[in-house]
C-alpha atoms as a PDB file:
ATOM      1  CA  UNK A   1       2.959 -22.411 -11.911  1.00  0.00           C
ATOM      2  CA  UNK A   2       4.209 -24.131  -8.699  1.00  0.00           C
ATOM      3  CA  UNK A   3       7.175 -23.746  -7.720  1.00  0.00           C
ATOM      4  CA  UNK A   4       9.296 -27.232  -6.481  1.00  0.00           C
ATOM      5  CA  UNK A   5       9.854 -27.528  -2.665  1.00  0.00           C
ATOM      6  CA  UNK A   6      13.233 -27.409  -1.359  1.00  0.00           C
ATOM      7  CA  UNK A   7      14.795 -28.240   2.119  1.00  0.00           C
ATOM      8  CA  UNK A   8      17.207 -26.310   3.812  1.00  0.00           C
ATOM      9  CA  UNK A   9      20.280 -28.042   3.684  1.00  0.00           C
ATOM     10  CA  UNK A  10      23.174 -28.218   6.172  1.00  0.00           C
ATOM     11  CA  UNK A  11      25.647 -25.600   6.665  1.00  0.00           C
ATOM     12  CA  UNK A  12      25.359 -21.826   5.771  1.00  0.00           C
ATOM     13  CA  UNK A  13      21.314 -20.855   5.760  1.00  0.00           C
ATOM     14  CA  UNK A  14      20.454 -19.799   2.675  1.00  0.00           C
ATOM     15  CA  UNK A  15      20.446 -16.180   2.436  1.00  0.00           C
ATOM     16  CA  UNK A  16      16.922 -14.203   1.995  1.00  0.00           C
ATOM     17  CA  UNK A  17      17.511 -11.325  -0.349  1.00  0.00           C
ATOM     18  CA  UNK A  18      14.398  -9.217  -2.189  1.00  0.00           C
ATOM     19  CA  UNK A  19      15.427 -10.605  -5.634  1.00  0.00           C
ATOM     20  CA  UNK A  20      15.139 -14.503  -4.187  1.00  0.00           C
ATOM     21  CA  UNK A  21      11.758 -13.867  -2.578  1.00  0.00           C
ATOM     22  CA  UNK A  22      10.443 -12.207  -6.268  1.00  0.00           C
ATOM     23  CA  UNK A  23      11.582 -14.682  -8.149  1.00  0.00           C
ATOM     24  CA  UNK A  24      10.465 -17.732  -6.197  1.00  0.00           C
ATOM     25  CA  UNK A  25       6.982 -15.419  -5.668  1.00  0.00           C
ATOM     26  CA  UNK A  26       6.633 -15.037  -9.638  1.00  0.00           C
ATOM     27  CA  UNK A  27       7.131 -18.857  -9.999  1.00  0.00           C
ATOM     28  CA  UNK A  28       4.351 -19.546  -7.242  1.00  0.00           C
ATOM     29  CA  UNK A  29       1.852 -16.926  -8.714  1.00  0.00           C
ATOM     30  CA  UNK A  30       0.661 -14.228  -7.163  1.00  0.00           C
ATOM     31  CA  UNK A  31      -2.972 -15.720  -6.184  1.00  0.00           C
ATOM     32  CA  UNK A  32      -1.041 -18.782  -4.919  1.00  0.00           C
ATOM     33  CA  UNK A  33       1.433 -17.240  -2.507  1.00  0.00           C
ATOM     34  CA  UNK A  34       1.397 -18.577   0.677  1.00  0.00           C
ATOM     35  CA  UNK A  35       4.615 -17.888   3.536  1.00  0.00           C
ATOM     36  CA  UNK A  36       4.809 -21.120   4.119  1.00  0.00           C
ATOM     37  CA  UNK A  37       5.027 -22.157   0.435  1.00  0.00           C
ATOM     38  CA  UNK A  38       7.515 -19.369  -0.207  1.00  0.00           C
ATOM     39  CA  UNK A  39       9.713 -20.374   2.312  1.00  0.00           C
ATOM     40  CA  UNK A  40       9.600 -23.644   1.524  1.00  0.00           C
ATOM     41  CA  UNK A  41      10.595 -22.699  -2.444  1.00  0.00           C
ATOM     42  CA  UNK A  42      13.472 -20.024  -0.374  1.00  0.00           C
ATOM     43  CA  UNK A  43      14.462 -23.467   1.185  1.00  0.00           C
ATOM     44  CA  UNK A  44      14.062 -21.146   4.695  1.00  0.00           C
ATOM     45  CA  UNK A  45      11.563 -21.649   7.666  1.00  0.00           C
ATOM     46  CA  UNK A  46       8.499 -19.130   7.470  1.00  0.00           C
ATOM     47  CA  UNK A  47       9.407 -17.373  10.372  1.00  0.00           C
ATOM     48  CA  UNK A  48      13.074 -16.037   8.461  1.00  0.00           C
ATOM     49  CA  UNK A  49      10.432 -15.075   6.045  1.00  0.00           C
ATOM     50  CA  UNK A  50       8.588 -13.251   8.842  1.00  0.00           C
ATOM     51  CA  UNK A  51      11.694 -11.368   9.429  1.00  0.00           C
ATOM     52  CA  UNK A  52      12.045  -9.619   5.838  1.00  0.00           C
ATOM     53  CA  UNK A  53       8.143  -9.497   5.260  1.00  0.00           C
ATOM     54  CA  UNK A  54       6.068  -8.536   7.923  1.00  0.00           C
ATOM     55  CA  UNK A  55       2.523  -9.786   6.434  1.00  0.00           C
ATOM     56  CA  UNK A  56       1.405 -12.280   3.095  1.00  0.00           C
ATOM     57  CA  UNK A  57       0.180  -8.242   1.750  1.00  0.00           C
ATOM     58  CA  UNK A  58       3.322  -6.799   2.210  1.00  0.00           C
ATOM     59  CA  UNK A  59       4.969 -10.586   0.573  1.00  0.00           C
ATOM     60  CA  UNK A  60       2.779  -9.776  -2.610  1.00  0.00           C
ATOM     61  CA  UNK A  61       3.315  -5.748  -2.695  1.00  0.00           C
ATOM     62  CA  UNK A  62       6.915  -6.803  -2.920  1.00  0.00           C
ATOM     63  CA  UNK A  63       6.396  -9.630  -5.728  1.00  0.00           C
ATOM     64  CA  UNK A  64       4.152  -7.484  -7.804  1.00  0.00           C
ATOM     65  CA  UNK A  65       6.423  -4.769  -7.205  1.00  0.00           C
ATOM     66  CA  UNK A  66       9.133  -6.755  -8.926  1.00  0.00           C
ATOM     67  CA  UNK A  67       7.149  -8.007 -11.528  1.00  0.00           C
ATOM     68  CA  UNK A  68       6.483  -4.707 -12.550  1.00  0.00           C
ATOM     69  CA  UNK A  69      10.025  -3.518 -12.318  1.00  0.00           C
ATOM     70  CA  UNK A  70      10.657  -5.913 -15.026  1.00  0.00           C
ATOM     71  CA  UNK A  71       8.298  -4.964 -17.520  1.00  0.00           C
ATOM     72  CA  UNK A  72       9.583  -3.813 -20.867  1.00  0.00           C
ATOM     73  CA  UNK A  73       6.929  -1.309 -21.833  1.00  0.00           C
ATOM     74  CA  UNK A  74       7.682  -0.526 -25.421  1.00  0.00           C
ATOM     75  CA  UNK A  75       9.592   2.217 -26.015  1.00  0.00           C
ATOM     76  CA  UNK A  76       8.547   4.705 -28.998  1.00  0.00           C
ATOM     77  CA  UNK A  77      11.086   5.479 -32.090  1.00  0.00           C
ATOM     78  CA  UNK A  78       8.971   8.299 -33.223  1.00  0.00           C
ATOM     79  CA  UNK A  79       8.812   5.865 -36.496  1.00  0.00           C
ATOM     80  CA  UNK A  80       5.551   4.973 -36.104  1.00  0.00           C
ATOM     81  CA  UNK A  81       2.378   7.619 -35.159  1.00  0.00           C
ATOM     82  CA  UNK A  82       1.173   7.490 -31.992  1.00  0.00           C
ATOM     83  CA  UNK A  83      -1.958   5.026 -32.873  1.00  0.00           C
ATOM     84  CA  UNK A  84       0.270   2.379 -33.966  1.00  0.00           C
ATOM     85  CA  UNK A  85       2.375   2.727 -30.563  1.00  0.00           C
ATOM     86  CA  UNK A  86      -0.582   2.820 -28.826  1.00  0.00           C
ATOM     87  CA  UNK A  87      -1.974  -0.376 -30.056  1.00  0.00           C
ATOM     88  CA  UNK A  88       1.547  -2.109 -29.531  1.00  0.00           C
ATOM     89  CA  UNK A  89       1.241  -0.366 -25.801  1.00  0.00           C
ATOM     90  CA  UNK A  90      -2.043  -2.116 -25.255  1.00  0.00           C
ATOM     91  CA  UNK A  91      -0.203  -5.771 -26.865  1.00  0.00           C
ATOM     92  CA  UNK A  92       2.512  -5.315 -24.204  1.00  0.00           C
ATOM     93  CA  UNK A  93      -0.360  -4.889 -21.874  1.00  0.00           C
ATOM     94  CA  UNK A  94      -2.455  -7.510 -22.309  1.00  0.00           C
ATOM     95  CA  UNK A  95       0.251  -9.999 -22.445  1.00  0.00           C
ATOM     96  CA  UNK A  96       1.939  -8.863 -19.456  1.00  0.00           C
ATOM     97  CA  UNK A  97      -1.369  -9.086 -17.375  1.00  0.00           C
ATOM     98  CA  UNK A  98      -1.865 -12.916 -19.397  1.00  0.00           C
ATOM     99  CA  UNK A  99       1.782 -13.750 -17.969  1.00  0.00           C
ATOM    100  CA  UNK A 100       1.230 -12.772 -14.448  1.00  0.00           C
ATOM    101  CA  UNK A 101      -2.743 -13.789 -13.036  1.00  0.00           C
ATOM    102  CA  UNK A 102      -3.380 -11.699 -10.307  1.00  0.00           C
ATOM    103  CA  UNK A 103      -1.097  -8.294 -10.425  1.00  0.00           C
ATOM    104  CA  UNK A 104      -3.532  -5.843 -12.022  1.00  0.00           C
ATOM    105  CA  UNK A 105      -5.094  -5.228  -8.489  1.00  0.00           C
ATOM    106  CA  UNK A 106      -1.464  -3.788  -7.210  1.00  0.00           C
ATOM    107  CA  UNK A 107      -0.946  -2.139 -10.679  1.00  0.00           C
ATOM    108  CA  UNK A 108      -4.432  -0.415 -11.411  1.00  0.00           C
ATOM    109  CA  UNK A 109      -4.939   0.931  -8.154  1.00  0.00           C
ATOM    110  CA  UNK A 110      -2.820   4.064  -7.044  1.00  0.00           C
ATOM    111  CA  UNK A 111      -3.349   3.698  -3.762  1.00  0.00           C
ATOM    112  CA  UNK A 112      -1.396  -0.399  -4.190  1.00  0.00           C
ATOM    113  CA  UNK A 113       1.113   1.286  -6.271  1.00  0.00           C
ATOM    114  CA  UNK A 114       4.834   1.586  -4.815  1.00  0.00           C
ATOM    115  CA  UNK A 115       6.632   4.850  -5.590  1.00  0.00           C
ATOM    116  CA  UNK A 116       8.839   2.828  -7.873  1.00  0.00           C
ATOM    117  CA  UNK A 117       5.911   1.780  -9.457  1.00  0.00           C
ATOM    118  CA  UNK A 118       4.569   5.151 -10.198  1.00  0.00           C
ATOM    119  CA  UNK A 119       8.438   6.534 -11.424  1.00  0.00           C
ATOM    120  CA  UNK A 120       8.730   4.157 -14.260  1.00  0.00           C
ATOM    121  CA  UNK A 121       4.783   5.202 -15.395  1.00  0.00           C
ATOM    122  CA  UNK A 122       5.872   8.638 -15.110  1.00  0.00           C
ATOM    123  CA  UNK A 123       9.107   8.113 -16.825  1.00  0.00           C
ATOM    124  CA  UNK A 124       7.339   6.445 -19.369  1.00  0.00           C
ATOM    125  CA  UNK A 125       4.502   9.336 -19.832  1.00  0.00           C
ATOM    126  CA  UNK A 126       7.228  12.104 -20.097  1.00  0.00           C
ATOM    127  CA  UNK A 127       9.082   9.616 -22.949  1.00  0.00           C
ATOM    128  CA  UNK A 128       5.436   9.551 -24.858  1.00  0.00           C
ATOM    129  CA  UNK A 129       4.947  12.989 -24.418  1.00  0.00           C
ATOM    130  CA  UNK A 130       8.871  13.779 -25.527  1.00  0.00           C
ATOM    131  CA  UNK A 131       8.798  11.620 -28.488  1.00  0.00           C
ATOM    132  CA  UNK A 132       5.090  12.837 -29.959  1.00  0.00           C
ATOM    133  CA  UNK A 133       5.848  16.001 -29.099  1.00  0.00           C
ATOM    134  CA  UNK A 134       2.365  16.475 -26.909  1.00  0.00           C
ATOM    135  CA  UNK A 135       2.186  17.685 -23.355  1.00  0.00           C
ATOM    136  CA  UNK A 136       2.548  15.618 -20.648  1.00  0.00           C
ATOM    137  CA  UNK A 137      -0.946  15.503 -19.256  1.00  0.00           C
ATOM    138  CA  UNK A 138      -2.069  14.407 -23.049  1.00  0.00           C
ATOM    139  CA  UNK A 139       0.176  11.517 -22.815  1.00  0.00           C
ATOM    140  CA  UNK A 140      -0.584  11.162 -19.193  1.00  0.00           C
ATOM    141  CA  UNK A 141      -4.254  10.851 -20.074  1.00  0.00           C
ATOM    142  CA  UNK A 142      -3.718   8.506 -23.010  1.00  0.00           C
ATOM    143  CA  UNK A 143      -0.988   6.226 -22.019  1.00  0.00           C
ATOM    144  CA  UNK A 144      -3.197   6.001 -18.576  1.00  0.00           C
ATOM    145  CA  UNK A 145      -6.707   5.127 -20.392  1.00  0.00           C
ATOM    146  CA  UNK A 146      -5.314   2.430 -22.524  1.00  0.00           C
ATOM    147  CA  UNK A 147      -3.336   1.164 -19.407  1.00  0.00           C
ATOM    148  CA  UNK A 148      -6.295   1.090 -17.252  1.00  0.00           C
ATOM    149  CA  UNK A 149      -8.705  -0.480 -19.543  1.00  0.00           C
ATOM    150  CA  UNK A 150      -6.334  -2.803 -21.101  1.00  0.00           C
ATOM    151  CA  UNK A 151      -5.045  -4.707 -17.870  1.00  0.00           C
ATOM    152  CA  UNK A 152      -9.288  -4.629 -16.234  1.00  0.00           C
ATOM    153  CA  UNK A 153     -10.571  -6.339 -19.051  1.00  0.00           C
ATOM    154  CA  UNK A 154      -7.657  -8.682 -19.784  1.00  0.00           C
ATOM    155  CA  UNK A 155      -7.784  -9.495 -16.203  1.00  0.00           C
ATOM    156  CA  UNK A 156     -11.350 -10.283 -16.757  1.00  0.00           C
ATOM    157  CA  UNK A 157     -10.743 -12.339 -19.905  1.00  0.00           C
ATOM    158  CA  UNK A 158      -7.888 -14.311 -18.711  1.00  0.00           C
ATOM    159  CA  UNK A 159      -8.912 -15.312 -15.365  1.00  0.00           C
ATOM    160  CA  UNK A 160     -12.419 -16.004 -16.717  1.00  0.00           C
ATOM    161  CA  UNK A 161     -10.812 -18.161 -19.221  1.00  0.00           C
ATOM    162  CA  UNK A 162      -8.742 -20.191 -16.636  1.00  0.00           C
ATOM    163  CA  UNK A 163     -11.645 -21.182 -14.215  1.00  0.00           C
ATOM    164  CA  UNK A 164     -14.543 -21.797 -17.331  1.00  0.00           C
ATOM    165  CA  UNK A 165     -14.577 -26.051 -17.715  1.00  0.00           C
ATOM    166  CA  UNK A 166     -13.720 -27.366 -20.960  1.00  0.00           C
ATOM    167  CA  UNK A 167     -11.480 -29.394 -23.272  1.00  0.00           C
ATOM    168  CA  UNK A 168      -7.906 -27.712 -23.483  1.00  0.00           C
ATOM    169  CA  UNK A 169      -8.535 -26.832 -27.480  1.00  0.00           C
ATOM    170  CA  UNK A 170     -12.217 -25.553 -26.540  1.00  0.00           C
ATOM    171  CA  UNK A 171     -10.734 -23.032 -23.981  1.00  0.00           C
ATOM    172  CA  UNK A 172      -7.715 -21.966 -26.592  1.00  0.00           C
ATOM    173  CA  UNK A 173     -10.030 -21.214 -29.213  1.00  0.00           C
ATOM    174  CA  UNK A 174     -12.568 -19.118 -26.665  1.00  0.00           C
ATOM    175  CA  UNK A 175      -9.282 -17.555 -25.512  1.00  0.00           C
ATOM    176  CA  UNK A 176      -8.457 -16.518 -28.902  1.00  0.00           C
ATOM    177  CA  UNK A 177     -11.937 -15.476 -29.518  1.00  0.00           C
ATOM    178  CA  UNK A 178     -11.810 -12.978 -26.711  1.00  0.00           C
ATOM    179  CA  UNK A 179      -8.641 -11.959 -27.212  1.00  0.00           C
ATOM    180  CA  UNK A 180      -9.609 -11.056 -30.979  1.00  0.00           C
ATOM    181  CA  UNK A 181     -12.627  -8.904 -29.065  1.00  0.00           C
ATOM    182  CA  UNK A 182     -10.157  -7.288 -26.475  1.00  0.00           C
ATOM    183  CA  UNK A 183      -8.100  -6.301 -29.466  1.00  0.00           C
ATOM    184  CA  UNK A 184     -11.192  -4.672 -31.470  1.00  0.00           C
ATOM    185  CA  UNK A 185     -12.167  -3.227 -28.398  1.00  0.00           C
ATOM    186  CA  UNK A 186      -8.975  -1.737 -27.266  1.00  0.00           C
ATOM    187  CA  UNK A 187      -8.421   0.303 -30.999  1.00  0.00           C
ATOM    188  CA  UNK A 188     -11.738   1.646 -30.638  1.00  0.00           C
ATOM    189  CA  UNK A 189     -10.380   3.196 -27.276  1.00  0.00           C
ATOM    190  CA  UNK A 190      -7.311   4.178 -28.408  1.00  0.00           C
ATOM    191  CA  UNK A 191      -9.140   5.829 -31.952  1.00  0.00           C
ATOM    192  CA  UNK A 192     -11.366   7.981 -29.292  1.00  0.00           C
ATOM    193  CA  UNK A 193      -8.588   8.905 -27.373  1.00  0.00           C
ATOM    194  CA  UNK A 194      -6.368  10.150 -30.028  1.00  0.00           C
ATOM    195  CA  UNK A 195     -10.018  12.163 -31.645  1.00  0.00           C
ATOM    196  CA  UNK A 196     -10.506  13.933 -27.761  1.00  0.00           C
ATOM    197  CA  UNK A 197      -7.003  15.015 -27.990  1.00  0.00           C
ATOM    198  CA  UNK A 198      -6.702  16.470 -31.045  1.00  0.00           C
ATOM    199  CA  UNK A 199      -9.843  18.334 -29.771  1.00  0.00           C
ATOM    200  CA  UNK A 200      -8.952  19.203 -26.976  1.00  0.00           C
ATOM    201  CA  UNK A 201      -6.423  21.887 -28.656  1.00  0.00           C
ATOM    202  CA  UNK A 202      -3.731  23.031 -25.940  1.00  0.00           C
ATOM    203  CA  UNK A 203      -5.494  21.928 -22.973  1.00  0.00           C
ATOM    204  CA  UNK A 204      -7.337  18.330 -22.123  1.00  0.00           C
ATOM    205  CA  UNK A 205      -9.957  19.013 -19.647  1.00  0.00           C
ATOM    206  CA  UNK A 206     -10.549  15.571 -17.685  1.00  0.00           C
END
């Protein structure tokens, strides 16, 4: 999505703050941001960019950062058993790689993962492992298989999808094709997963 271009106005300079530089980021796109087309949407010269953001790397660290600072992974009620949730994980993360092209990179890899980043996964593993009553490094190990495979081959789906020619209903229904396959694929993951660690007994060897 491209963002509109805005002049700076007269008077006070607008002022550059982390959240105004994610949000105008997320409404440029990752694979789209540029510093000049930032500052632009900032309504700022690129060099007041220069001075918050030292590189266009560290510009997209920050927006993917952000972007993954506002994900809502599901939360478990302890309702449902741990299949279901898993399959309504790997929902939330297939659509939140479909709503933002280009993050997976900064999320997959644990090198390009922020420290914030890799507190809410933790958080989230310990909540798993709290609510199913299974240790951490089983819900470690699970939550981080379906994660992992879930956002590679929806990136590969979705971005495939976008650049493939083709009538706007053509694309939709290959879309929903794939999608239907993603979904089939990802419960047979999730089914082995579960079967290795309920055979695995007290201790998952990786």
């Amino acid at each position: 999505m491209n963002s509109p271009l805005r002049s700076p106005g007269r008077g006070r300079p607008p002022t550059i703050t982390r959240t105004r530089i994610a949000d105008a980021g997320i409404a440029i796109g990752l694979p789209n941001i540029t510093f000049v087309g930032l500052a632009a949407a900032l309504g700022v010269s690129h060099m007041a960019l220069y001075k918050h953001v030292a590189s266009l790397e560290e510009l997209k660290r920050l927006v993917a950062d952000e972007i993954f600072s506002r994900w809502e992974i599901p939360r478990a009620s302890g309702g449902e058993d741990l299949q279901r949730y898993l399959c309504g994980f790997a929902a939330s993360v297939r659509d939140f790689v479909k709503a933002h092209p280009g993050v997976t990179p900064y999320v997959i890899r644990r090198l390009a993962a922020s420290d914030a980043m890799i507190a809410k996964i933790d958080g989230h593993q310990r909540h798993i492992a709290e609510t199913y009553a299974i240790s951490w490094e089983k819900a470690r190990w699970a939550l981080a298989t379906v994660a992992f495979h879930g956002m590679a081959v929806a990136d590969t789906v979705y971005s495939v999808a976008g650049r493939e020619p083709g009538v706007d209903a053509e694309r939709s229904a290959e879309e929903a094709e794939m999608e239907g396959e993603l979904e089939q694929g990802m419960l047979a993951l999730i089914v082995g997963v579960l079967a290795r660690i309920e055979a695995a007994g007290g201790v998952l060897a990786l």
